[in-house]
N, C-alpha and C. Protein backbone atom coordinates (compact mmCIF):
# COMPACT_ATOMS: atom_id res chain seq x y z
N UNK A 1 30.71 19.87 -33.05
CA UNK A 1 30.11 18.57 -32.93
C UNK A 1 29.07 18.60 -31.84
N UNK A 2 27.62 17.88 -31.86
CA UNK A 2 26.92 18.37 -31.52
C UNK A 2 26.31 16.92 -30.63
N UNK A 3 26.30 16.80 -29.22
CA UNK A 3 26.20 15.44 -28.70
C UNK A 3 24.51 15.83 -29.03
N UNK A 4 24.19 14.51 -29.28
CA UNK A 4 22.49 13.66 -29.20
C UNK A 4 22.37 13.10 -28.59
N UNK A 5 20.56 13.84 -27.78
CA UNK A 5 20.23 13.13 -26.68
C UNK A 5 19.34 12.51 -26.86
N UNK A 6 19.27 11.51 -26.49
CA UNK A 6 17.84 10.60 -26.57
C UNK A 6 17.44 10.62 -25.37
N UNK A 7 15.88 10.78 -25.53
CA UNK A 7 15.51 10.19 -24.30
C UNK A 7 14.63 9.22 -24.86
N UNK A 8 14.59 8.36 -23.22
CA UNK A 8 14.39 7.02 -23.38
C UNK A 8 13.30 6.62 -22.29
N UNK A 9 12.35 6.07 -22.31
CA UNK A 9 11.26 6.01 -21.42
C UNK A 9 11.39 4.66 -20.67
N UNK A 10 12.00 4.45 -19.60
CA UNK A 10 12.50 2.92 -18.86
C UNK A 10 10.81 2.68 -18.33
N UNK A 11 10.71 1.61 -18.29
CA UNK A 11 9.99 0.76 -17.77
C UNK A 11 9.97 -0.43 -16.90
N UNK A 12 9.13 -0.45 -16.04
CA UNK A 12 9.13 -1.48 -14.74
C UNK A 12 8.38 -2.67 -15.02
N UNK A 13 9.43 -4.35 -14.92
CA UNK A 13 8.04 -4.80 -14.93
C UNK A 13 7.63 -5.24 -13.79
N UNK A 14 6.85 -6.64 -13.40
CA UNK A 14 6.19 -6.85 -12.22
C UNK A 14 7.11 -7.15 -11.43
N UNK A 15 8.25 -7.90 -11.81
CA UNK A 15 9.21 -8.56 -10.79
C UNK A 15 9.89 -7.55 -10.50
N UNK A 16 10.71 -6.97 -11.39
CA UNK A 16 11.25 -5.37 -10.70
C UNK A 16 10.70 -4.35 -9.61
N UNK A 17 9.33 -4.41 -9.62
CA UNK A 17 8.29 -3.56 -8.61
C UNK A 17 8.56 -4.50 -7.39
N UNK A 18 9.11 -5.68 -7.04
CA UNK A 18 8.98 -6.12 -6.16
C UNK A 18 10.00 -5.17 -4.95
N UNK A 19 11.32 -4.78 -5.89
CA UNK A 19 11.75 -3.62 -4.69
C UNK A 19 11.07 -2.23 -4.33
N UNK A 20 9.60 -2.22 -5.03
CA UNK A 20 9.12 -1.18 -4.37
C UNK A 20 8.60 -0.95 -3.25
N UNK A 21 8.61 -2.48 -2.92
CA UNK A 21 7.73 -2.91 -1.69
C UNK A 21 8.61 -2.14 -0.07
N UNK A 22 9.67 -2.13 -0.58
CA UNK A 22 10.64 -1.71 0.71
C UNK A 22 10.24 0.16 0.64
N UNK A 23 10.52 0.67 -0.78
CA UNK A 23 10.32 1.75 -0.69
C UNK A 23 8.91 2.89 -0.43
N UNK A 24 7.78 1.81 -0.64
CA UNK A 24 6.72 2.19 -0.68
C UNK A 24 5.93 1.47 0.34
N UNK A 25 5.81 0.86 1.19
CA UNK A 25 5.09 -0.10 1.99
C UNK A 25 3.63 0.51 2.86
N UNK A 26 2.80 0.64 1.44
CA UNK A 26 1.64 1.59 2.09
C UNK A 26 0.67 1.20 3.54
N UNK A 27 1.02 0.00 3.96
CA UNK A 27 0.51 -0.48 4.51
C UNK A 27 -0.14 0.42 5.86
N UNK A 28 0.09 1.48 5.99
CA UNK A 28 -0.28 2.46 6.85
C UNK A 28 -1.22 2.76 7.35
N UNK A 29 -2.53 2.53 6.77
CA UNK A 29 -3.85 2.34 7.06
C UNK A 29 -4.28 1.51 8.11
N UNK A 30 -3.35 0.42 8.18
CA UNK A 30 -3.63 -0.46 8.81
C UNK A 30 -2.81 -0.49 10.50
N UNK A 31 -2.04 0.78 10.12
CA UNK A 31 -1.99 1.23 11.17
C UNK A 31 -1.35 0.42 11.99
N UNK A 32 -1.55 -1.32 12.62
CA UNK A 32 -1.00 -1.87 13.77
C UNK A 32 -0.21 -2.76 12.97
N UNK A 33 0.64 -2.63 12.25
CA UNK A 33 1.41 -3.75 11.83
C UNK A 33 3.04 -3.60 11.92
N UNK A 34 3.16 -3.23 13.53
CA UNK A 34 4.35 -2.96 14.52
C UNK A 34 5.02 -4.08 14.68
N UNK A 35 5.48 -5.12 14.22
CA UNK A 35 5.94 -6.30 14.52
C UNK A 35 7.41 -6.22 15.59
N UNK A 36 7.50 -6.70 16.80
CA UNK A 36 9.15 -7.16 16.47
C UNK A 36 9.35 -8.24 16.41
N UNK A 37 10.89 -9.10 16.35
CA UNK A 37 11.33 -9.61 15.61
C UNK A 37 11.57 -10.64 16.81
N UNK A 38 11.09 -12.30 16.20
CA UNK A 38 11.61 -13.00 17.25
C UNK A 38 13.09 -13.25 17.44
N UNK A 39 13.78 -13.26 18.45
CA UNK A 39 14.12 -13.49 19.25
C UNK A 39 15.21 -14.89 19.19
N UNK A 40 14.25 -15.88 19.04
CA UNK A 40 14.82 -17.02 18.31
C UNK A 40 14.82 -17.53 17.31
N UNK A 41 14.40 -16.95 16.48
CA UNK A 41 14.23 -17.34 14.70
C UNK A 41 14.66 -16.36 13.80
N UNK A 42 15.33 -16.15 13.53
CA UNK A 42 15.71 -14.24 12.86
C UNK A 42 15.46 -14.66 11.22
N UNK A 43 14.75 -15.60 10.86
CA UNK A 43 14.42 -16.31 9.26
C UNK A 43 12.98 -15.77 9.06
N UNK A 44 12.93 -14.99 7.85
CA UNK A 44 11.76 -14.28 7.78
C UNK A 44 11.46 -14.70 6.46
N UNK A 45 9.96 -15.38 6.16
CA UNK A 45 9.81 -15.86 4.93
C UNK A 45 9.60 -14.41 3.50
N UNK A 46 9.35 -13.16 4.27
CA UNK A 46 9.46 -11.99 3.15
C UNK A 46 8.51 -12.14 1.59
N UNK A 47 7.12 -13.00 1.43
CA UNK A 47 7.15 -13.24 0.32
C UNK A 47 6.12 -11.95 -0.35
N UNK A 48 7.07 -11.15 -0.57
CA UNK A 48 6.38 -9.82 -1.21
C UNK A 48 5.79 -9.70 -2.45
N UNK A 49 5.27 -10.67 -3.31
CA UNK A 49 5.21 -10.81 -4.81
C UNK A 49 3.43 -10.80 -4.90
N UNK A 50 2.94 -10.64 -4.12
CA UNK A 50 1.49 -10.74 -4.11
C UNK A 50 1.02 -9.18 -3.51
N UNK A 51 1.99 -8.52 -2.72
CA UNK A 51 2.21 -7.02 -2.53
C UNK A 51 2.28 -6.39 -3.73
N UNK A 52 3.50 -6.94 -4.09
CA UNK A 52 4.19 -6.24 -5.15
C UNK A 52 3.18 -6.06 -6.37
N UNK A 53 2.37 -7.19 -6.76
CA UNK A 53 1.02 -7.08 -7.51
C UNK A 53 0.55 -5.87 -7.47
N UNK A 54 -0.37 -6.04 -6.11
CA UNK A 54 -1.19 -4.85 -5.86
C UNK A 54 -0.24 -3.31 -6.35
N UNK A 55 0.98 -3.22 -5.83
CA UNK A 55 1.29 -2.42 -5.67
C UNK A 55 2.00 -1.76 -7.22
N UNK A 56 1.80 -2.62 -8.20
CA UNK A 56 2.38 -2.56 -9.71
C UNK A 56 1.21 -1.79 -10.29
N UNK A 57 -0.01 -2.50 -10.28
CA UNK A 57 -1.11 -1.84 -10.35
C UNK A 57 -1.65 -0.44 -10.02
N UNK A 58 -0.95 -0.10 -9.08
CA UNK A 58 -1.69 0.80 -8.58
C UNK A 58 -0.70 2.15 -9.42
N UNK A 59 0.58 1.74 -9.99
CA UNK A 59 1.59 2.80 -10.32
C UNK A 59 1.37 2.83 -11.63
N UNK A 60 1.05 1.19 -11.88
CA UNK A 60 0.30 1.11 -13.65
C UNK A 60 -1.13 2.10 -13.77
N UNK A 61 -0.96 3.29 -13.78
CA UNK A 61 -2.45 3.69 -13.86
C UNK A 61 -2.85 3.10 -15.16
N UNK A 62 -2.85 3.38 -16.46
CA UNK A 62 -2.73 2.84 -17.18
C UNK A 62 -3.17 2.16 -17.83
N UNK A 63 -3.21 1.31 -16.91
CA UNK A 63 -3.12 -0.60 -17.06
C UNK A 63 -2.31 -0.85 -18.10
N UNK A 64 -1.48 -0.30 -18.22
CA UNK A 64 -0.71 -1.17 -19.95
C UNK A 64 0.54 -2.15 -19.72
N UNK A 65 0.20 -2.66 -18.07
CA UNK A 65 1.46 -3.79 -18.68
C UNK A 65 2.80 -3.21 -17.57
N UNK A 66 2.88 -2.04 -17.82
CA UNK A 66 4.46 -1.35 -17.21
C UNK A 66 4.44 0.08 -16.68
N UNK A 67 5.20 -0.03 -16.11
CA UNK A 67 5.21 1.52 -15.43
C UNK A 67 6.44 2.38 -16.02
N UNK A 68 6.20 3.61 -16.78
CA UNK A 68 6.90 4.28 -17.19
C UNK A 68 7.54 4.85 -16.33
N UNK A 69 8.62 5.40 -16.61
CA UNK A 69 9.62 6.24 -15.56
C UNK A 69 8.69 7.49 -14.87
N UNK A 70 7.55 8.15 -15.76
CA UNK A 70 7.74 9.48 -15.51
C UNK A 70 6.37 9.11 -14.39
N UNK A 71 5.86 8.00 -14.50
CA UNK A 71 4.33 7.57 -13.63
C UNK A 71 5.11 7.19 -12.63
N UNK A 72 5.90 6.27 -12.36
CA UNK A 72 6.67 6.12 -11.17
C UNK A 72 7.13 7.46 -10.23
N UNK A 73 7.71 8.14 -11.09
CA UNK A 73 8.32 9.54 -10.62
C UNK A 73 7.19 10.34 -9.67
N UNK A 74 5.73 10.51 -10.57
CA UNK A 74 4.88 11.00 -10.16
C UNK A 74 3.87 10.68 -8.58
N UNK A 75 4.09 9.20 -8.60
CA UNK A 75 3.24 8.54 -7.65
C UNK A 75 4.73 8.90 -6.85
N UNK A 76 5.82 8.55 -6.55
CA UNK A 76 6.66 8.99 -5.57
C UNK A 76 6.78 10.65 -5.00
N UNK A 77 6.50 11.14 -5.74
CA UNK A 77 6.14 12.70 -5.67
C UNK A 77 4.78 12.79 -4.52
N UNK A 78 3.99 12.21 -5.31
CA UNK A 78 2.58 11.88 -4.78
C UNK A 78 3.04 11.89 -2.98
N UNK A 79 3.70 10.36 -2.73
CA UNK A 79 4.10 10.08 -1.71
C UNK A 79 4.49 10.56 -0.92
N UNK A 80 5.62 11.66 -1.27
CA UNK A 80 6.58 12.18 -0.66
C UNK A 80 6.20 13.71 -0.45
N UNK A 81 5.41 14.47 -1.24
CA UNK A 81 5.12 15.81 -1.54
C UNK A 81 3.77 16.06 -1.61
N UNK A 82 2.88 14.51 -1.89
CA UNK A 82 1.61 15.75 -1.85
C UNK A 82 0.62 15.97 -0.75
N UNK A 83 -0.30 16.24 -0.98
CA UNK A 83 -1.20 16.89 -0.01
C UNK A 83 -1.64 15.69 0.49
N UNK A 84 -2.57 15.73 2.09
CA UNK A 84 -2.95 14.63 2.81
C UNK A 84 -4.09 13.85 2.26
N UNK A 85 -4.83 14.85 1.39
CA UNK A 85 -6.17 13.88 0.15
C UNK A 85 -5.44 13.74 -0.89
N UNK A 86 -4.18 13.71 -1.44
CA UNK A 86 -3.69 13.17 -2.77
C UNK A 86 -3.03 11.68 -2.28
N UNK A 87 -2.29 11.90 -0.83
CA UNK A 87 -1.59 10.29 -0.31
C UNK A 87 -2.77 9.79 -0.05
N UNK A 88 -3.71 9.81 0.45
CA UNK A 88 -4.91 9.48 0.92
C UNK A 88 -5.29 8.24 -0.30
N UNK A 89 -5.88 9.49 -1.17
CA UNK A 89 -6.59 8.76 -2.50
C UNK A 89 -5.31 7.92 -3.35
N UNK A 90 -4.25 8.28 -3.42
CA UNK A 90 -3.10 7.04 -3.83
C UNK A 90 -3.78 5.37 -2.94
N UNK A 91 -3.74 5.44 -1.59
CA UNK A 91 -3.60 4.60 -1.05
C UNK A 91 -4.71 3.94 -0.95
N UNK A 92 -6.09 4.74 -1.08
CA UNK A 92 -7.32 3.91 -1.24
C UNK A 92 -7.60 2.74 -2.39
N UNK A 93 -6.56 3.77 -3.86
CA UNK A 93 -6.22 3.25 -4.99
C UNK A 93 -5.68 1.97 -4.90
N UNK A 94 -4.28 2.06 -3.38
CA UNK A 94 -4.64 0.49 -4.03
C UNK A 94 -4.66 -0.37 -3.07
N UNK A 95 -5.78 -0.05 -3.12
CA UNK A 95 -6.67 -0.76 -1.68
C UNK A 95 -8.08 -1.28 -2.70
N UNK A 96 -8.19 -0.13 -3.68
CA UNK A 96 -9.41 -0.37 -4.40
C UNK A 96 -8.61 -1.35 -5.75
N UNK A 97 -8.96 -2.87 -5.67
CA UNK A 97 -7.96 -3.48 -6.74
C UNK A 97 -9.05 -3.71 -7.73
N UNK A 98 -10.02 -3.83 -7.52
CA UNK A 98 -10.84 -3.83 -9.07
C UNK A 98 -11.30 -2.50 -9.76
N UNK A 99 -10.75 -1.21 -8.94
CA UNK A 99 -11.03 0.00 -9.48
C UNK A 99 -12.39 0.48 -9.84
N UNK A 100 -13.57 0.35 -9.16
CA UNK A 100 -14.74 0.60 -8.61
C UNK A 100 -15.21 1.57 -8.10
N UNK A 101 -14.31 2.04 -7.51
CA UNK A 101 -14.74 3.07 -6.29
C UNK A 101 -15.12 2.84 -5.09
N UNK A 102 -14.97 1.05 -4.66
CA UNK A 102 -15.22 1.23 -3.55
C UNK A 102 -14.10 0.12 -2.93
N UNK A 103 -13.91 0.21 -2.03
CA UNK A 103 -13.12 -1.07 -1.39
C UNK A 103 -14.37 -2.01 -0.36
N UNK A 104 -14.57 -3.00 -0.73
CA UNK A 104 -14.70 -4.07 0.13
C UNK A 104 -14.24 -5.02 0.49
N UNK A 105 -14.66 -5.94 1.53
CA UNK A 105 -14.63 -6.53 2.22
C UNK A 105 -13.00 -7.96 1.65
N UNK A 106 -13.83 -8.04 0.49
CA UNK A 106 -12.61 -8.88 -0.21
C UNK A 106 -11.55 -8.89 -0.28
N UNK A 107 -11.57 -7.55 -1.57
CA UNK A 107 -10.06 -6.81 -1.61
C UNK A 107 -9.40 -6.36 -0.59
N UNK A 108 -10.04 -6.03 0.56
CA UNK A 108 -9.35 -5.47 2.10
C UNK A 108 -8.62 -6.69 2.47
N UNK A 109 -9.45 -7.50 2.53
CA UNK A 109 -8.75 -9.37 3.22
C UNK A 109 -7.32 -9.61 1.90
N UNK A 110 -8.15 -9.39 0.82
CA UNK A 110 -6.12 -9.97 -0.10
C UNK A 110 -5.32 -9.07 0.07
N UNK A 111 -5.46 -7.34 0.46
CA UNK A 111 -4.23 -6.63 0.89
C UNK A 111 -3.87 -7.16 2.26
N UNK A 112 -4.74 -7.43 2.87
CA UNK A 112 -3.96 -7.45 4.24
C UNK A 112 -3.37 -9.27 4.52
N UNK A 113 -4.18 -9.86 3.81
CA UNK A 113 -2.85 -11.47 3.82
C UNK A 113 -1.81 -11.18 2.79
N UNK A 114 -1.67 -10.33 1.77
CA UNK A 114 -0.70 -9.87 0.69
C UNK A 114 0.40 -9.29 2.05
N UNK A 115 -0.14 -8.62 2.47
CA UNK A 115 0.64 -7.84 3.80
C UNK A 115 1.36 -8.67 4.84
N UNK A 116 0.41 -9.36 5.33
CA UNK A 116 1.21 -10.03 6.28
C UNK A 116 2.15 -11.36 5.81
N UNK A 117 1.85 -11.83 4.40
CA UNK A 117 2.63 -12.97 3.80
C UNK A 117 3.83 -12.01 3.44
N UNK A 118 4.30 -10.53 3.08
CA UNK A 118 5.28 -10.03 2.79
C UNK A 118 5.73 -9.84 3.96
N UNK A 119 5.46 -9.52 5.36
CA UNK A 119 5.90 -9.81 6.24
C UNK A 119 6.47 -10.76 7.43
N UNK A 120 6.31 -12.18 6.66
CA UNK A 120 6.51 -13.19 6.81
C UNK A 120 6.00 -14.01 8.20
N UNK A 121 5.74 -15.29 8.23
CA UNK A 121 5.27 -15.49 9.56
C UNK A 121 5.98 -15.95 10.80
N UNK A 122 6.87 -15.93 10.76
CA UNK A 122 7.99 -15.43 11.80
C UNK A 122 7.91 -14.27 12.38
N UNK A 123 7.45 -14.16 12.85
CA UNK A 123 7.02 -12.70 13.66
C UNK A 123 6.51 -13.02 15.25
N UNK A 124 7.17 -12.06 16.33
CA UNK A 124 6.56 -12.10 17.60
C UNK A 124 5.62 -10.92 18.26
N UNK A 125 4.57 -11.02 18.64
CA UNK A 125 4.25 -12.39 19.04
C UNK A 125 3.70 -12.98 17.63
N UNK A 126 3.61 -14.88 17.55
CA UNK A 126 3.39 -15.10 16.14
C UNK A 126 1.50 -14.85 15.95
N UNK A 127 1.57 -14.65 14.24
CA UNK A 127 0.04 -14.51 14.04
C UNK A 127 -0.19 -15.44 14.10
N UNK A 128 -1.76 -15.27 14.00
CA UNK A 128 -3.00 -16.24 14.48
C UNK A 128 -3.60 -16.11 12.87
N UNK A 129 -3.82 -17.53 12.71
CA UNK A 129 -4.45 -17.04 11.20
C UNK A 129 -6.00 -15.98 10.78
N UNK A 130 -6.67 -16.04 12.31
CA UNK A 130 -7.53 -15.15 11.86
C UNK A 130 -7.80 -13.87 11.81
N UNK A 131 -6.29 -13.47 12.24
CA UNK A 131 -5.67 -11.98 12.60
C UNK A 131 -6.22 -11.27 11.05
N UNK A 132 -5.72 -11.75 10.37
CA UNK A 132 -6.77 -10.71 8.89
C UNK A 132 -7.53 -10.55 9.04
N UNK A 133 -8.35 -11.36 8.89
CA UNK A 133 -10.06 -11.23 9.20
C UNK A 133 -10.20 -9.98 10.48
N UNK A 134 -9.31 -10.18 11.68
CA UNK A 134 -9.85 -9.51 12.70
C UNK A 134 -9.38 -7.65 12.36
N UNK A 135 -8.41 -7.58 11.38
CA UNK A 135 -7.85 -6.55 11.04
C UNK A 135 -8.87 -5.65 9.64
N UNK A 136 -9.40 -6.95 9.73
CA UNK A 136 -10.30 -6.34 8.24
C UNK A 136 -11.62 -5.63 8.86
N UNK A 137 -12.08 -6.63 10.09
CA UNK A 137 -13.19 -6.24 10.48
C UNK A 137 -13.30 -4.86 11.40
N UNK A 138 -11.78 -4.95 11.72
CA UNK A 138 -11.72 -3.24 12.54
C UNK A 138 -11.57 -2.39 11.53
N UNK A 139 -11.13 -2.63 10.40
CA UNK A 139 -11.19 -1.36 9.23
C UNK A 139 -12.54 -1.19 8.75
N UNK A 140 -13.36 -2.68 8.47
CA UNK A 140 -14.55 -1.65 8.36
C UNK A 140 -15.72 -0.95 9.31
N UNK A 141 -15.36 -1.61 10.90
CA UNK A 141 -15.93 -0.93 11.82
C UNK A 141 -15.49 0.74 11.81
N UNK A 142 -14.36 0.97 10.99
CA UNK A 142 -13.72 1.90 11.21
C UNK A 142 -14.38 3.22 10.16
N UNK A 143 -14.27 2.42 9.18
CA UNK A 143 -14.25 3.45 7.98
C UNK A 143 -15.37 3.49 6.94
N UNK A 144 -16.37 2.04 7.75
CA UNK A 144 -17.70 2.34 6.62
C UNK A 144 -18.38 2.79 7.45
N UNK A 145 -18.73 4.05 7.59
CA UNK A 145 -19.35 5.13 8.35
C UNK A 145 -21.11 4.73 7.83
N UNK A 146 -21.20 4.26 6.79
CA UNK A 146 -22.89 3.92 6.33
C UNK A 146 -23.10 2.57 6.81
N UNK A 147 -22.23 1.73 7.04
CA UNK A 147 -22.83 0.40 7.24
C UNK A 147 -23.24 -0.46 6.16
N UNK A 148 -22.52 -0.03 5.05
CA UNK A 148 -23.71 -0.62 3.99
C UNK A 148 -22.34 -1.55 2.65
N UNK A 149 -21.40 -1.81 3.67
CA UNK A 149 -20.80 -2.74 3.26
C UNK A 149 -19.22 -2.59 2.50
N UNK A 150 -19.56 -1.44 2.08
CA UNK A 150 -18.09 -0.72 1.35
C UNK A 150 -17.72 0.54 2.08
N UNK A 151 -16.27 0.59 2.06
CA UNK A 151 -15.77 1.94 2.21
C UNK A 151 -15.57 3.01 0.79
N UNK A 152 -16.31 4.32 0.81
CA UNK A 152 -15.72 5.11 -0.66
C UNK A 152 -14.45 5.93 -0.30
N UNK A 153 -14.34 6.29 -0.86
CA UNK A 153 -12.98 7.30 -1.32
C UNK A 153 -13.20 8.76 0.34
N UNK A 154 -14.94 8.95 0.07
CA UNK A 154 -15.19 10.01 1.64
C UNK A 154 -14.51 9.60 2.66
N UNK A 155 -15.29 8.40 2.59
CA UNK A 155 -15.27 7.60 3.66
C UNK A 155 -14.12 7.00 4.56
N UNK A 156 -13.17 6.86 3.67
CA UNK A 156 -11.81 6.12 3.42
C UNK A 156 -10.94 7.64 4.10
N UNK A 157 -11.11 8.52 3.21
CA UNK A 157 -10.30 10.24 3.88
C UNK A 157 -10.92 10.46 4.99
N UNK A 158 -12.18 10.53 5.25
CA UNK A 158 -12.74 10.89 6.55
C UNK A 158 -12.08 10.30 7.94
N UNK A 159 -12.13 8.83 7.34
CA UNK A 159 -11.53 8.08 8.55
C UNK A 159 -10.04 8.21 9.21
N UNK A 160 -9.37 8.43 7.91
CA UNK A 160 -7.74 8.65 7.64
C UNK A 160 -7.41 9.69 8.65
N UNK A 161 -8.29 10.46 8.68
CA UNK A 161 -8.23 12.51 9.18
C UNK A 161 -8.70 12.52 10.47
N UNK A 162 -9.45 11.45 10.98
CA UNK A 162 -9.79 11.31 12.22
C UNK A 162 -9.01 10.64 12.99
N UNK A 163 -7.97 9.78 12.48
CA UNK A 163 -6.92 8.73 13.17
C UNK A 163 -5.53 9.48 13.52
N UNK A 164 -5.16 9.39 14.40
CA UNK A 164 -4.18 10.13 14.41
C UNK A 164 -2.54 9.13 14.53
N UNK A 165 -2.69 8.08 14.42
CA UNK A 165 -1.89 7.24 14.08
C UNK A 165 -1.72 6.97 12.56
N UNK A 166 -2.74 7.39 12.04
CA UNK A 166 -2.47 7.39 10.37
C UNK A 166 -1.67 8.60 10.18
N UNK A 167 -2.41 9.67 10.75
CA UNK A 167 -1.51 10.67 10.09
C UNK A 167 -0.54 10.94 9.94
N UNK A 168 -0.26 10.44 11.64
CA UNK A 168 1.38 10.55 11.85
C UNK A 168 2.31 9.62 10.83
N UNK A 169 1.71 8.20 9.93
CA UNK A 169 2.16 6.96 9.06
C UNK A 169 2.31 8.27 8.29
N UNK A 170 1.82 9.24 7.98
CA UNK A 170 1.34 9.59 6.61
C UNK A 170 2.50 10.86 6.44
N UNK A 171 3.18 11.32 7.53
CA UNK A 171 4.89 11.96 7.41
C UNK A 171 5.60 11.22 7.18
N UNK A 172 5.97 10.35 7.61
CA UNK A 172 7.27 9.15 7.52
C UNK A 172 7.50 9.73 6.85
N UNK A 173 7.22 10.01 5.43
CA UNK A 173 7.90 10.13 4.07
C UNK A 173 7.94 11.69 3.75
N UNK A 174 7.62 12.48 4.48
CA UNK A 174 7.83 13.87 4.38
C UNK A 174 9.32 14.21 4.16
N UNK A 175 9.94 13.61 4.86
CA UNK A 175 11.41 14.48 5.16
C UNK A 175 12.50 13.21 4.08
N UNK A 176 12.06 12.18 3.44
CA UNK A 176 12.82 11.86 2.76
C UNK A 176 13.98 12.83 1.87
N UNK A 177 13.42 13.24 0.81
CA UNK A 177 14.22 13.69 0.19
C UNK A 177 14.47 15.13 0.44
């Protein structure tokens, strides 16, 4: 008697990706988002679903809707195993949300209020609402090396390789598994 195997291709949808947010929290680029924890409020609003977006997208290469098991598998591989221009270009990916090739000014501001609304605003010391803006404007003092309004994919690695607080973001996940 002869067991049958099926295989079966699981799929993620958007609300499910929302626990990727714990496992994946690329936010690393950004380098200063060290929070601790007040003190007197330990209620954290957590609203990760505008993360979790970005971050569905970016595993959907795709675009079809869902993330197959074996694309998930791969981008965690990515994460965990690959080279410092493969995490690199993952993370520009999804930084780049209209898929262009370039990141500006825009899309930088909805990852990083996507970011700090998943990190809730209970936080000490508390933010200032124009803390995005001021976080956006040091990334592109940072990383548009031309001035000319966008960061590319060079531009984006160049900067990454020169920071040494990124790099060090960019082990965390070395020794996982």
């Amino acid at each position: 008697m002869h067991a049958h195997t099926h295989t079966h291709i699981h799929t993620l949808n958007q609300s499910q990706t929302q626990t990727l947010c714990v496992a994946v929290n690329m936010g690393l680029v950004m380098g200063t988002f060290s929070m601790q924890s007040n003190k007197q409020d330990r209620t954290y609003r957590k609203d990760a679903s505008t993360y979790a977006h970005y971050l569905f997208n970016t595993f959907d290469s795709a675009h079809s809707g869902s993330i197959k098991f074996e694309d998930f598998i791969m981008a965690l591989s990515t994460l965990l195993r690959g080279s410092v221009r493969e995490k690199l270009t993952w993370t520009f990916n999804l930084y780049d949300i209209n898929r262009d090739g370039y990141i500006n000014k825009e899309e930088m501001t909805d990852i990083v209020r996507a970011i700090y609304d998943m990190m809730g605003k209970y936080t000490y010391p508390a933010l200032k609402t124009d803390t995005p803006k001021q976080h956006v404007d040091a990334f592109f003092q940072k990383m548009d090396k031309n001035r000319d309004g966008v960061v590319t994919l060079d531009e984006f690695i160049l900067s990454c390789q020169e920071d040494e607080n990124i790099m060090r973001s960019l082990q965390l996940f070395k020794n996982v598994i």
